[in-house]
C-alpha atoms as a PDB file:
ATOM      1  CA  UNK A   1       9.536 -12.181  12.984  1.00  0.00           C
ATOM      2  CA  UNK A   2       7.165 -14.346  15.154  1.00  0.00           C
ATOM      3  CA  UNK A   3       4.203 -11.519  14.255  1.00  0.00           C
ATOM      4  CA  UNK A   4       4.748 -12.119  10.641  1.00  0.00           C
ATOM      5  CA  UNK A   5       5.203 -15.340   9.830  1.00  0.00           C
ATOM      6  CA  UNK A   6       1.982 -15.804  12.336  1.00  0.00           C
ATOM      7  CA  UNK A   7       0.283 -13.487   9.977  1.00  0.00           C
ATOM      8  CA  UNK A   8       1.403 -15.408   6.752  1.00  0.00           C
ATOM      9  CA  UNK A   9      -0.199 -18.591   8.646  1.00  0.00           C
ATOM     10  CA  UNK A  10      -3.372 -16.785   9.223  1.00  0.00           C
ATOM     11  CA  UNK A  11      -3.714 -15.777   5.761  1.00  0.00           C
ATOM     12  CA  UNK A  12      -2.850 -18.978   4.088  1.00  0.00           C
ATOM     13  CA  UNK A  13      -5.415 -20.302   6.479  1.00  0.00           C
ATOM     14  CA  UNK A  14      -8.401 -18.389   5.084  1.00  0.00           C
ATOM     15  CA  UNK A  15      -7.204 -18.594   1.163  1.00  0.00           C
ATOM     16  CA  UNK A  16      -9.349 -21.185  -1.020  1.00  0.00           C
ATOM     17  CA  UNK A  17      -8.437 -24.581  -0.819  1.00  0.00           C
ATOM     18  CA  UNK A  18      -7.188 -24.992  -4.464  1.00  0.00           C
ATOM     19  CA  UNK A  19      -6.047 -21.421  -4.284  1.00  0.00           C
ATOM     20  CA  UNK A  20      -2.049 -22.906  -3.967  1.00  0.00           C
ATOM     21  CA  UNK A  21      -0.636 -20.607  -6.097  1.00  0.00           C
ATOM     22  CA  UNK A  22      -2.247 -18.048  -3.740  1.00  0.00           C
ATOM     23  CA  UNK A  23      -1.136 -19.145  -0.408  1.00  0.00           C
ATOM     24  CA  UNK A  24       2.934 -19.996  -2.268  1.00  0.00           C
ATOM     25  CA  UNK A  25       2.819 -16.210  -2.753  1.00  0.00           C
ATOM     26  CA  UNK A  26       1.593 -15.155   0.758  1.00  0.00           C
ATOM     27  CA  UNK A  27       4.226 -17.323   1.844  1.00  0.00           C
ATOM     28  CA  UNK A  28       6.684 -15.945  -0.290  1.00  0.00           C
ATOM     29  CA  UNK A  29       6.109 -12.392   0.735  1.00  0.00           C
ATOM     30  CA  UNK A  30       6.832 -13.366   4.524  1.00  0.00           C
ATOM     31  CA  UNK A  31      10.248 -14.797   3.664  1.00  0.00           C
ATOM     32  CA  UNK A  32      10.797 -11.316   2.036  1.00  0.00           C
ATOM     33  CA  UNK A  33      10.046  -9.571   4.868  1.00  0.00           C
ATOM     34  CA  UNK A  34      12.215 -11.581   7.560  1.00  0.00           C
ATOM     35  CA  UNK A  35      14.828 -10.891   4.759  1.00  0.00           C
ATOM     36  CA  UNK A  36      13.673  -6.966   5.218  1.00  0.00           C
ATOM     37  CA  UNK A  37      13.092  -7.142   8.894  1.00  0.00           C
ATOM     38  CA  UNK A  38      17.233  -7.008   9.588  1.00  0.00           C
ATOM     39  CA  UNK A  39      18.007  -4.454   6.901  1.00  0.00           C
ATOM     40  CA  UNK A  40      14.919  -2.230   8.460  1.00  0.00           C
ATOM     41  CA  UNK A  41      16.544  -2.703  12.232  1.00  0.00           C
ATOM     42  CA  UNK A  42      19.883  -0.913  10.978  1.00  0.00           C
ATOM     43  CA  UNK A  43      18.639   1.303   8.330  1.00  0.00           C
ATOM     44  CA  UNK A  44      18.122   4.931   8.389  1.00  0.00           C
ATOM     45  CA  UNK A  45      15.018   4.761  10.735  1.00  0.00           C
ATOM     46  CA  UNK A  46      16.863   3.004  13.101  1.00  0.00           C
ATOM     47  CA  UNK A  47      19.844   5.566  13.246  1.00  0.00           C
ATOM     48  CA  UNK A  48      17.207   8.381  13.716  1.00  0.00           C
ATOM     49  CA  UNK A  49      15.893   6.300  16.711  1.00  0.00           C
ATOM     50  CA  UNK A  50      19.349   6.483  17.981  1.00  0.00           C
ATOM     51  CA  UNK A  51      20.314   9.856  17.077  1.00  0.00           C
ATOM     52  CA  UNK A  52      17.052  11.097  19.230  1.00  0.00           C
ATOM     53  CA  UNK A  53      17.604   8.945  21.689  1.00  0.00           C
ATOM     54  CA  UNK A  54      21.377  10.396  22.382  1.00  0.00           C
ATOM     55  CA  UNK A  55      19.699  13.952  22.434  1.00  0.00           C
ATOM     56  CA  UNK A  56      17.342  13.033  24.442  1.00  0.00           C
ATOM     57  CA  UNK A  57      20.069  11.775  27.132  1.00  0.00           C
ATOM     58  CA  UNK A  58      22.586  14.710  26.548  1.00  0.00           C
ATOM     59  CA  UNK A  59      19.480  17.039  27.379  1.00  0.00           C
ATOM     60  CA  UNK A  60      19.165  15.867  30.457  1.00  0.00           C
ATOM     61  CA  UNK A  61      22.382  15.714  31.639  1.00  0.00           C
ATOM     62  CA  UNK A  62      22.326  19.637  30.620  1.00  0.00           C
ATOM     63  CA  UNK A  63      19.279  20.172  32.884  1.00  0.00           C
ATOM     64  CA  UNK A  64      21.563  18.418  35.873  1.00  0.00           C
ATOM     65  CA  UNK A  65      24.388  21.403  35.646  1.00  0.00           C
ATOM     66  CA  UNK A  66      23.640  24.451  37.161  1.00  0.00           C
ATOM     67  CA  UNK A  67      24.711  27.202  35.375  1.00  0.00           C
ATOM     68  CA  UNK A  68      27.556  29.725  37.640  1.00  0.00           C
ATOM     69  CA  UNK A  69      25.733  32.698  38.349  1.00  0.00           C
ATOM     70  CA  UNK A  70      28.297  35.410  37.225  1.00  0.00           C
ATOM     71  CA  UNK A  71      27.909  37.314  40.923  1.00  0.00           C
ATOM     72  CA  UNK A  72      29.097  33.863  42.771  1.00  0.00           C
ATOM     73  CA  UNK A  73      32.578  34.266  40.460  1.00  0.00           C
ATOM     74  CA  UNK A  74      35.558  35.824  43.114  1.00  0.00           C
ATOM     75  CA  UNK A  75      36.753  38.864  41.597  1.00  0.00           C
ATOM     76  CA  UNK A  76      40.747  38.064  40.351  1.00  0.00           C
ATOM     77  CA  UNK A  77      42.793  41.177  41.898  1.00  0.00           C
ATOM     78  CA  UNK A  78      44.711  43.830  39.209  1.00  0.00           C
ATOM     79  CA  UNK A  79      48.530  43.063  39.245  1.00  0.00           C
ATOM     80  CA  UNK A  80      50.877  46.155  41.077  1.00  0.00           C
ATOM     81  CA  UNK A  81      52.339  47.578  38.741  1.00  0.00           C
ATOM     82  CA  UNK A  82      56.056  47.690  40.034  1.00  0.00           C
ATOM     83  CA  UNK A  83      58.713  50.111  38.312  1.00  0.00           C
ATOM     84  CA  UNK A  84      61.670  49.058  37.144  1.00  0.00           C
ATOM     85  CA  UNK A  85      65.133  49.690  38.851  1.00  0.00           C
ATOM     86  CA  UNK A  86      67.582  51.342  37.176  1.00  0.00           C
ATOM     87  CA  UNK A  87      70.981  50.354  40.022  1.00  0.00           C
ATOM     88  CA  UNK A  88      71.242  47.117  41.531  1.00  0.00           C
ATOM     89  CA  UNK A  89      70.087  46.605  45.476  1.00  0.00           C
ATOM     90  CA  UNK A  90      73.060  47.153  47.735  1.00  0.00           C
ATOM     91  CA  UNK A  91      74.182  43.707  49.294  1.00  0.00           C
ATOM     92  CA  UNK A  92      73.682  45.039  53.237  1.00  0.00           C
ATOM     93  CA  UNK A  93      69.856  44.976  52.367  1.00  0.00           C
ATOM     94  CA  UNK A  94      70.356  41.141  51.745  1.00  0.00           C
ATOM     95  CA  UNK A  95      69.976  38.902  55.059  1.00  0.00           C
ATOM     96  CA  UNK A  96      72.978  36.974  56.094  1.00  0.00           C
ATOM     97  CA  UNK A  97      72.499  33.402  55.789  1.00  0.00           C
ATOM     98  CA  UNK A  98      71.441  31.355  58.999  1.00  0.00           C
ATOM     99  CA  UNK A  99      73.510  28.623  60.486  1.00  0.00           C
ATOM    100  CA  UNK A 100      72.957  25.489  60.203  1.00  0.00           C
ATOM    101  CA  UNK A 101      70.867  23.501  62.569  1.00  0.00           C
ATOM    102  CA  UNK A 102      71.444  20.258  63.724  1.00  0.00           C
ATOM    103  CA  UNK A 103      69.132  17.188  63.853  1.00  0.00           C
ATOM    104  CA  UNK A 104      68.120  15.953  66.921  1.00  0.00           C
ATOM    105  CA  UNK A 105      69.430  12.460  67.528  1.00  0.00           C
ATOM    106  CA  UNK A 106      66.236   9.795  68.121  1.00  0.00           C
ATOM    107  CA  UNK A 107      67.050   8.395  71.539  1.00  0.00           C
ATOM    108  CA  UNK A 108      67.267   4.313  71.071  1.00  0.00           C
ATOM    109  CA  UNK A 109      64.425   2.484  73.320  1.00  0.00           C
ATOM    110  CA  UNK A 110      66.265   0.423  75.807  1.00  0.00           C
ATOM    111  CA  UNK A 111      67.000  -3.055  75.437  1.00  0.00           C
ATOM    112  CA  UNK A 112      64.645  -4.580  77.674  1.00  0.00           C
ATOM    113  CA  UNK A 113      61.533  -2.763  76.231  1.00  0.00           C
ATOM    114  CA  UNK A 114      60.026  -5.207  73.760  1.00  0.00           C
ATOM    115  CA  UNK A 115      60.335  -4.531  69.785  1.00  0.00           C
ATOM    116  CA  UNK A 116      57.095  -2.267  68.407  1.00  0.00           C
ATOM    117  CA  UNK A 117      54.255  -4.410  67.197  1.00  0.00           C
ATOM    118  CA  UNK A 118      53.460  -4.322  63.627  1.00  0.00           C
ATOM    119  CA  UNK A 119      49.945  -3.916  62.742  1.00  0.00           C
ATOM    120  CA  UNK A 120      49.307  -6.636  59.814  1.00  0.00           C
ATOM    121  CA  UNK A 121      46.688  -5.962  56.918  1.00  0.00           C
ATOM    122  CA  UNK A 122      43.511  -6.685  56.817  1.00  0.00           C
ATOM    123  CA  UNK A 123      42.529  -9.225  54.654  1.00  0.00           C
ATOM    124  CA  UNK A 124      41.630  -7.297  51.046  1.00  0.00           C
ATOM    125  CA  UNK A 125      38.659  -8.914  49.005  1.00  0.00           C
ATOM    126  CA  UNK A 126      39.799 -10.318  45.961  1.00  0.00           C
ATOM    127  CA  UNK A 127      37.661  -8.487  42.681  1.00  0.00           C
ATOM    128  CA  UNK A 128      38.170 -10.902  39.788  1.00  0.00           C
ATOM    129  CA  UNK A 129      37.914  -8.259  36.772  1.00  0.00           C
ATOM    130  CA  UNK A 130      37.173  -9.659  33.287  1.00  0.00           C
ATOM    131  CA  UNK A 131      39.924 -10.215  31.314  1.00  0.00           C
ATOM    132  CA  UNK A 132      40.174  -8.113  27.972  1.00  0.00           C
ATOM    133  CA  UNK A 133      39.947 -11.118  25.818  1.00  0.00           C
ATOM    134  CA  UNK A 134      37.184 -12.582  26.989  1.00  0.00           C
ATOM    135  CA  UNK A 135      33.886 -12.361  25.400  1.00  0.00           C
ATOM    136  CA  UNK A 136      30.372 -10.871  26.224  1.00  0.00           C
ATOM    137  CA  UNK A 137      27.388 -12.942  25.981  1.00  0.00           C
ATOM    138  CA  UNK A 138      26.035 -10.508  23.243  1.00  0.00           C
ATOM    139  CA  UNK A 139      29.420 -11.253  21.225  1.00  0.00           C
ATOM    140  CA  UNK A 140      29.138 -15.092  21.788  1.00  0.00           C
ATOM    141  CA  UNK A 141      25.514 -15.056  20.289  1.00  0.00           C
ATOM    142  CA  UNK A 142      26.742 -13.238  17.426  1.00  0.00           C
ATOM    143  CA  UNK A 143      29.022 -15.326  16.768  1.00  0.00           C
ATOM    144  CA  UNK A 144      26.712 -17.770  17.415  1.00  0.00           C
ATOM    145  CA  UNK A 145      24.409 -16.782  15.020  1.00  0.00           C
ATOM    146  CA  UNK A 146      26.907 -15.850  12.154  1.00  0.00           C
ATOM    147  CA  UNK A 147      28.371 -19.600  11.935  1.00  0.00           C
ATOM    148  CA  UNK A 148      24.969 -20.966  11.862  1.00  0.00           C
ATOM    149  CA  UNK A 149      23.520 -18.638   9.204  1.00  0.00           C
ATOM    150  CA  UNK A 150      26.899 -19.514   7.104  1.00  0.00           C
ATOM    151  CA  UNK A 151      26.550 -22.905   7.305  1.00  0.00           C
ATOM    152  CA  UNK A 152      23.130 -22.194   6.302  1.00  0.00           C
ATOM    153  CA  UNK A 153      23.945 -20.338   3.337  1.00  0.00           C
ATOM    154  CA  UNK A 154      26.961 -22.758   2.232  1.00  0.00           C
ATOM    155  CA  UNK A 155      24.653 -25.208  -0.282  1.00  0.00           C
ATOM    156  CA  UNK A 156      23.142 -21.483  -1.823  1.00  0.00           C
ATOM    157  CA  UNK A 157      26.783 -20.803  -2.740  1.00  0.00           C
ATOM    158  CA  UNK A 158      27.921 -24.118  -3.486  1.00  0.00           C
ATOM    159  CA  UNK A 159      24.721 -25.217  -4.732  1.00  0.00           C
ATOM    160  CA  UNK A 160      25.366 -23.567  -8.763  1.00  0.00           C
ATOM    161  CA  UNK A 161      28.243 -24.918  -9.156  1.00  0.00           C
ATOM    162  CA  UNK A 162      27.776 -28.350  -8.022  1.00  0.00           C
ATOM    163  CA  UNK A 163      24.713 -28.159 -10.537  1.00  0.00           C
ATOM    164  CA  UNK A 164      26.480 -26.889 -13.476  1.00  0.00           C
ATOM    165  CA  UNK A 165      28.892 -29.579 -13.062  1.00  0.00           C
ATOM    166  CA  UNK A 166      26.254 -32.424 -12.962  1.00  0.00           C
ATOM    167  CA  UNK A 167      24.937 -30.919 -15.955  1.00  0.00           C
ATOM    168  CA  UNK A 168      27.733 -31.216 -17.728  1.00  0.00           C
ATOM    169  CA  UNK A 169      28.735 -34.868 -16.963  1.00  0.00           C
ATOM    170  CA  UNK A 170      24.650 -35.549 -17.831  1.00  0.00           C
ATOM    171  CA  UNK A 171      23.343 -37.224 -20.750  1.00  0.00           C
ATOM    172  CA  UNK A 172      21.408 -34.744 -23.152  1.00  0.00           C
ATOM    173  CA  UNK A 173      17.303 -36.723 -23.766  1.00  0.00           C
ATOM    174  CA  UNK A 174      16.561 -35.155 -27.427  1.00  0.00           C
ATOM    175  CA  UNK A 175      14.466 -37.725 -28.311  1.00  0.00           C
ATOM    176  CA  UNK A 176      11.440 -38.015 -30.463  1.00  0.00           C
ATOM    177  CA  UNK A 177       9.405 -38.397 -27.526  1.00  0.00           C
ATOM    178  CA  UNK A 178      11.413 -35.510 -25.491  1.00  0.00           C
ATOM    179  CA  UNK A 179      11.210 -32.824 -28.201  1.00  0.00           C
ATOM    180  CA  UNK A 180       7.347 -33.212 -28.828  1.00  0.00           C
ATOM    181  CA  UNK A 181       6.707 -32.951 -25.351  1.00  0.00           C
ATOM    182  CA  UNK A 182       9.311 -30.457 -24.371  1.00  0.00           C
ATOM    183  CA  UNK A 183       7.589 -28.332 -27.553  1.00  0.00           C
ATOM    184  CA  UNK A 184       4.335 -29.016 -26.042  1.00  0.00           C
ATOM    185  CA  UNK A 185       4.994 -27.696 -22.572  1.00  0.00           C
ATOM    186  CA  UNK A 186       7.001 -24.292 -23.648  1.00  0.00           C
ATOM    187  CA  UNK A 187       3.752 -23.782 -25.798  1.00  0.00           C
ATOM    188  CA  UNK A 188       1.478 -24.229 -23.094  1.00  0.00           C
ATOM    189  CA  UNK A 189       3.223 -22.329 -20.113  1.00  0.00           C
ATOM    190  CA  UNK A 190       3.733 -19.909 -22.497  1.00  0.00           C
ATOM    191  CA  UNK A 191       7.799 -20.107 -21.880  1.00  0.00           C
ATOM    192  CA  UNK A 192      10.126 -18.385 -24.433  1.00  0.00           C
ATOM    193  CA  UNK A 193      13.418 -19.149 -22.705  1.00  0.00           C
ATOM    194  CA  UNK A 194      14.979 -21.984 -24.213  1.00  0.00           C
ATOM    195  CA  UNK A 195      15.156 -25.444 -21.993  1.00  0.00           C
ATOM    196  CA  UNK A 196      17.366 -28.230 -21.911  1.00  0.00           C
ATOM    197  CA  UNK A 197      16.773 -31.949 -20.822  1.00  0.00           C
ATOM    198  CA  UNK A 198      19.199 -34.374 -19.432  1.00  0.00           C
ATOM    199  CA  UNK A 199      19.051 -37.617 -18.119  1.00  0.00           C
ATOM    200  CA  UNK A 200      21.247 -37.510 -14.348  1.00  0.00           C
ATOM    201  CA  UNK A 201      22.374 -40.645 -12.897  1.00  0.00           C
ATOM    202  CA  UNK A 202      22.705 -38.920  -9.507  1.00  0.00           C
ATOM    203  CA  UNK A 203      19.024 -37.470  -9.407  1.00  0.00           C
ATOM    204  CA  UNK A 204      16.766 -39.260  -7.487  1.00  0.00           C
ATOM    205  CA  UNK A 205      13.583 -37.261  -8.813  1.00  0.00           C
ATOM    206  CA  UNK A 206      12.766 -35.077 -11.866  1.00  0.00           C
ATOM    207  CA  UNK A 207      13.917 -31.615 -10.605  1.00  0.00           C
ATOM    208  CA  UNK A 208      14.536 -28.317 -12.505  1.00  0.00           C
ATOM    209  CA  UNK A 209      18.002 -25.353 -11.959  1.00  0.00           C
ATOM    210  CA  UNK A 210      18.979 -22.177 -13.411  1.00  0.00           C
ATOM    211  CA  UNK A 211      16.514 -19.112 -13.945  1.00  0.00           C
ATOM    212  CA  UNK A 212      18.041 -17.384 -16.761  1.00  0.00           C
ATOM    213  CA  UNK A 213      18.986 -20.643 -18.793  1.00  0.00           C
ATOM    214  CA  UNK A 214      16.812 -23.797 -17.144  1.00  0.00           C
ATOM    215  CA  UNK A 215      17.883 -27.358 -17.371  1.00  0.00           C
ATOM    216  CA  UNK A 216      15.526 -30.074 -16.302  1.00  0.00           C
ATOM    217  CA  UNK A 217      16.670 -32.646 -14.828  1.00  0.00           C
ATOM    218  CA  UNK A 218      15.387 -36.197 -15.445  1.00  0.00           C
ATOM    219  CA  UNK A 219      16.348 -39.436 -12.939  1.00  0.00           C
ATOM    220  CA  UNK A 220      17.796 -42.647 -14.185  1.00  0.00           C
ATOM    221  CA  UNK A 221      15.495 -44.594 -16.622  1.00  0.00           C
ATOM    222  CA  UNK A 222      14.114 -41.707 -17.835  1.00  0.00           C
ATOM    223  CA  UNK A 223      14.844 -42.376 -21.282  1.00  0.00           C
ATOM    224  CA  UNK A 224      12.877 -45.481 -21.120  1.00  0.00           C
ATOM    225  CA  UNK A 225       9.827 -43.796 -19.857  1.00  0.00           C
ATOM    226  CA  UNK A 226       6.651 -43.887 -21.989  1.00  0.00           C
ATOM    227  CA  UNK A 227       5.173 -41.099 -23.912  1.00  0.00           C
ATOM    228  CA  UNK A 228       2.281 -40.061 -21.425  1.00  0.00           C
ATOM    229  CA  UNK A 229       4.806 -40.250 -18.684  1.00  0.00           C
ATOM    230  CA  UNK A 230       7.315 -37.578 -20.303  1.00  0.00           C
ATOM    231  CA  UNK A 231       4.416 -35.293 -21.257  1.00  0.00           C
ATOM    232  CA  UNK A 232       3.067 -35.029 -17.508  1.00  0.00           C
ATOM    233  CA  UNK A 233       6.498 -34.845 -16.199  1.00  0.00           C
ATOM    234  CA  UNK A 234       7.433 -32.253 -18.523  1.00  0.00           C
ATOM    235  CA  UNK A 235       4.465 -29.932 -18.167  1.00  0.00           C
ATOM    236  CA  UNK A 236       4.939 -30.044 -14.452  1.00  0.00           C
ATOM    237  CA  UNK A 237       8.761 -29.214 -14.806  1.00  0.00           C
ATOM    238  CA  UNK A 238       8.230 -26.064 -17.024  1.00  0.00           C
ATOM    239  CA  UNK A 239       5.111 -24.968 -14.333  1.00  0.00           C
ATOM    240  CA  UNK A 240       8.144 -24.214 -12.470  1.00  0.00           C
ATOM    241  CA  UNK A 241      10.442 -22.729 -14.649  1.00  0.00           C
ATOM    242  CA  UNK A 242       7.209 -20.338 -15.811  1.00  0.00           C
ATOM    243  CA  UNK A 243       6.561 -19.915 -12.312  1.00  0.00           C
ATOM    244  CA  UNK A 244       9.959 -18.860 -11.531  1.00  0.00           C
ATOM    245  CA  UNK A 245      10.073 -21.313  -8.649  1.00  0.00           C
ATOM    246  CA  UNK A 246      14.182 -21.582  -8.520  1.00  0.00           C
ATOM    247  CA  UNK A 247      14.246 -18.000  -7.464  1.00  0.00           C
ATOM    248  CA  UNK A 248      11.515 -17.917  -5.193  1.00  0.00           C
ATOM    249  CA  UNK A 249      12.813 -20.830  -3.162  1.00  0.00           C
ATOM    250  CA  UNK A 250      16.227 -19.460  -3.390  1.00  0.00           C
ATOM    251  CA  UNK A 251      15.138 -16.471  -1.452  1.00  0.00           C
ATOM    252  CA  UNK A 252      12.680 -18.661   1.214  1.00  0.00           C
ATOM    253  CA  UNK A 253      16.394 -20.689   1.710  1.00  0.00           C
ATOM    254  CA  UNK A 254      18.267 -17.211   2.191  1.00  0.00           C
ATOM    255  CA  UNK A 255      15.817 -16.466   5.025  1.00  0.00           C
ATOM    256  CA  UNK A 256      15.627 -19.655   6.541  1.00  0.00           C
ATOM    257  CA  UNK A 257      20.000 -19.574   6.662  1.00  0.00           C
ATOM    258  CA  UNK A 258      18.935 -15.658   8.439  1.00  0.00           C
ATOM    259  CA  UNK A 259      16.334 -16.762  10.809  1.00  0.00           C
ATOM    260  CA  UNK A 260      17.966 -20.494  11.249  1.00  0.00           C
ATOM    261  CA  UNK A 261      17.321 -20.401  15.181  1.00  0.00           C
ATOM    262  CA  UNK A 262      13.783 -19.592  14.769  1.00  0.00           C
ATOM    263  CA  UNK A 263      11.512 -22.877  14.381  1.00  0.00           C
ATOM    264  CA  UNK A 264       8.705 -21.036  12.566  1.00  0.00           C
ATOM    265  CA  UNK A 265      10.920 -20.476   9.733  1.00  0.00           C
ATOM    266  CA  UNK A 266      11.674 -24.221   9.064  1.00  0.00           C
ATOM    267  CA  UNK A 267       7.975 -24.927   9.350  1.00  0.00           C
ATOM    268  CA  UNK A 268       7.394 -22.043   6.788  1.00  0.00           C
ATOM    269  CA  UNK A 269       9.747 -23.008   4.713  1.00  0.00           C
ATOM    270  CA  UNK A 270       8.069 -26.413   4.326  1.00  0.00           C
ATOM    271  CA  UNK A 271       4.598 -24.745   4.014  1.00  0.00           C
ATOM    272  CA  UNK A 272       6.622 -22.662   0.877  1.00  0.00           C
ATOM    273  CA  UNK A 273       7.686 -25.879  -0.772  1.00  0.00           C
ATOM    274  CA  UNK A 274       4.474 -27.438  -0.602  1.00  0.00           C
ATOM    275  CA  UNK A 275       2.157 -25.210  -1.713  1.00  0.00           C
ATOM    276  CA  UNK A 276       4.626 -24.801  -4.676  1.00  0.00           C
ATOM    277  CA  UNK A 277       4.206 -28.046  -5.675  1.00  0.00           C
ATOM    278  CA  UNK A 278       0.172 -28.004  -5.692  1.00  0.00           C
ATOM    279  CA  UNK A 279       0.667 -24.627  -7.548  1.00  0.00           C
ATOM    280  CA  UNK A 280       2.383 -26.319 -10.170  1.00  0.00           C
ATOM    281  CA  UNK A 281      -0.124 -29.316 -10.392  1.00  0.00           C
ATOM    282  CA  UNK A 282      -3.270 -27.082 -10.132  1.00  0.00           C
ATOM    283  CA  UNK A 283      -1.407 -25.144 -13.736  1.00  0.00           C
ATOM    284  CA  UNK A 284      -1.292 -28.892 -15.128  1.00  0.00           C
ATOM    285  CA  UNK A 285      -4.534 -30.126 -14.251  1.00  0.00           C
ATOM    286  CA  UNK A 286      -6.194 -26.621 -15.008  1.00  0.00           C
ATOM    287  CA  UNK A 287      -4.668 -26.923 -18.916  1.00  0.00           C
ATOM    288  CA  UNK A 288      -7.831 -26.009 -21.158  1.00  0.00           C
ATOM    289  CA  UNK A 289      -8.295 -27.803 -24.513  1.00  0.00           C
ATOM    290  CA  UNK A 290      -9.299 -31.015 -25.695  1.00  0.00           C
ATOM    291  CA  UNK A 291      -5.288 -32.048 -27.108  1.00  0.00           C
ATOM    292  CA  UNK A 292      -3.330 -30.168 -24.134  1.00  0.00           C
ATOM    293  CA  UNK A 293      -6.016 -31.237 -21.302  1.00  0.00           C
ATOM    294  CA  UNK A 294      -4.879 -33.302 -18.776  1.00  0.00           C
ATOM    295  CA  UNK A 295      -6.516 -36.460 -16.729  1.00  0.00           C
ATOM    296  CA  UNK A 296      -6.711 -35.893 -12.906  1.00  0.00           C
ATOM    297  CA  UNK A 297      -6.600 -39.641 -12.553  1.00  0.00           C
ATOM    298  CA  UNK A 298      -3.652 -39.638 -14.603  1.00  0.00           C
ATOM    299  CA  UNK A 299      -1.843 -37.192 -13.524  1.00  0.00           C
ATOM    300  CA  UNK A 300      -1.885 -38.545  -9.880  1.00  0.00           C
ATOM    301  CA  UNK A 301      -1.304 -42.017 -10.982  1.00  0.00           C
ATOM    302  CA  UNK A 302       1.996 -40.700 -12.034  1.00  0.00           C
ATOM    303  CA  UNK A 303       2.690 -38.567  -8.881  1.00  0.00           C
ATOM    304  CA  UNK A 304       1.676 -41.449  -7.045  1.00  0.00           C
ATOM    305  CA  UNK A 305       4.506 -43.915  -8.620  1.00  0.00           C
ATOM    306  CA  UNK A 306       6.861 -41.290  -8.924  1.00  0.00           C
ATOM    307  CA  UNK A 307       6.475 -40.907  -4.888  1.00  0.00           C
ATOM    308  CA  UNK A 308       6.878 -44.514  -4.668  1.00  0.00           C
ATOM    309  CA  UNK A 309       9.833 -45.543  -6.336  1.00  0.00           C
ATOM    310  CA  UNK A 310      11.839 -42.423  -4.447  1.00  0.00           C
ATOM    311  CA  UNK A 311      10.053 -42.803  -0.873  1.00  0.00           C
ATOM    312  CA  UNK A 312      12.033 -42.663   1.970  1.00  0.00           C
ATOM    313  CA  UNK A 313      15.058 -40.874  -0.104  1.00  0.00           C
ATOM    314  CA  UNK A 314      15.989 -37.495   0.318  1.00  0.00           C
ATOM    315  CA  UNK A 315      15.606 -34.895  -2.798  1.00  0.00           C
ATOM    316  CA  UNK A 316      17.654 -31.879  -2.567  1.00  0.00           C
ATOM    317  CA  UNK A 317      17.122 -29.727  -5.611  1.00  0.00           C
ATOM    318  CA  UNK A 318      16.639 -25.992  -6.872  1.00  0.00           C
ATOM    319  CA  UNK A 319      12.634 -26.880  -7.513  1.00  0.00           C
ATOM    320  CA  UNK A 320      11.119 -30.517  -7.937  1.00  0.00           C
END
């Protein structure tokens, strides 16, 4: 894991600078592969390595045992035949039984010898075996591991549904001003699924959810925003929903909740998320066209007072 997401670095170091959209995809093909790297550890190549590996042993352990030499095996004498007997035996060829013997009596040690000495034990060192219950230090990282990647995974499972429910409390924004713009941006990103707006209370920045049916998400005061405003907001929000951004960040977060003890994969994650974003603002500011073309200055004007009015908040979302 180490290896590749040092490679990924490497490679997003030598990519153009305005090449984004480049580097988000290098980095998206690492989080793949520490997704793969587990799945390739216990596949079928992995039981081969183990299979050979067995043979391998049980080979030599044959080469150990000398094989018995069929000379060195002691010849098993023939059973006498012996014929049967058609009259019983006389009883004079029987022995008469012996008399019994009696036991000689143990003569008592007189009274003024002193009693025998018992020889005590010696002292036995005490082996403390591990109980049955207890664990191994390869079970307690396990188990280590498994409760951190599950709290890790919790807001991917959670996540939906908590977002499906703010989108149904939100207010729908199908204003004059929201329909020319949300027209606008489906034409330009060339998007054919059909998108929803709604103003959320709760949302602390414009963000966007859902792949196969995508809702953006607009903050408070968003239905008071000015014309120019909604049109730059809008055309960034459907970069990402062309881009398919949601998924791609759903399976960085999968990787990171995998690889949660490894710091490389929090700092890639964060590399992942922010060459997304200039992806999506090189698509806006790269617009062709004298109607759909977009000014620079502009554009970061707005990014600039968006970032203001929401610094030093937190934004959790499916992609910003």
């Amino acid at each position: 894991s180490t290896v590749l997401l040092l490679l990924m670095w490497a490679v997003t170091a030598v990519l153009p600078r305005r090449a984004a959209a480049l580097r988000h995809a290098a980095w998206v093909l690492g989080m793949l592969g520490l997704l793969a790297l587990p799945a390739a550890m216990i596949g079928p190549g992995w039981l081969v390595l183990q299979t050979k590996r067995q043979t391998v042993a049980m080979a030599k352990l044959v080469q150990t045992v000398q094989p018995v030499q069929p000379e060195n095996i002691p010849a098993i004498p023939a059973a006498v035949p012996i014929a049967p007997r058609s009259e019983p035996l006389p009883i004079e060829n029987f022995p008469p039984p012996a008399a019994p013997q009696e036991m000689p009596q143990l003569s008592r040690p007189p009274s003024h010898a002193p009693p025998p000495v018992r020889e005590q034990p010696r002292p036995v060192a005490t082996v403390f075996a591990r109980p049955k219950n207890a664990w191994t230090l390869r079970e307690i990282l396990i188990a280590a591991w498994a409760v951190g990647a599950g709290l890790m995974l919790l807001p991917l499972i959670v996540g939906p549904w908590l977002m499906r429910r703010r989108v149904g409390r939100a207010e729908v924004l199908d204003g004059p001003a929201w329909r020319s713009a949300l027209m606008e941006a489906r034409t330009v990103m060339a998007v054919r699924r059909g998108v929803r707006i709604v103003e959320d209370r709760g949302a602390l920045m414009p963000l966007t959810c859902g792949i196969a049916r995508p809702v953006i998400m607009a903050p408070r005061g968003a239905a008071d925003w000015a014309p120019e405003r909604i049109r730059l907001v809008l055309l960034h929000e459907m970069a990402h929903v062309r881009r398919l951004d949601v998924l791609t960040q759903m399976a960085g977060w999968t990787a990171r909740a995998v690889w949660w003890f490894h710091p490389l994969t929090w700092l890639a994650c964060g590399k992942m998320a922010l060459e997304r974003e200039r992806a999506c603002d090189d698509r806006v500011i790269g617009m062709q066209g004298d109607k759909r073309s977009v000014d620079p200055a502009s554009y970061a004007a707005a990014l600039v007072e968006m970032a203001d009015r929401f610094s030093g908040r937190m934004v959790m979302g499916f992609a910003s």
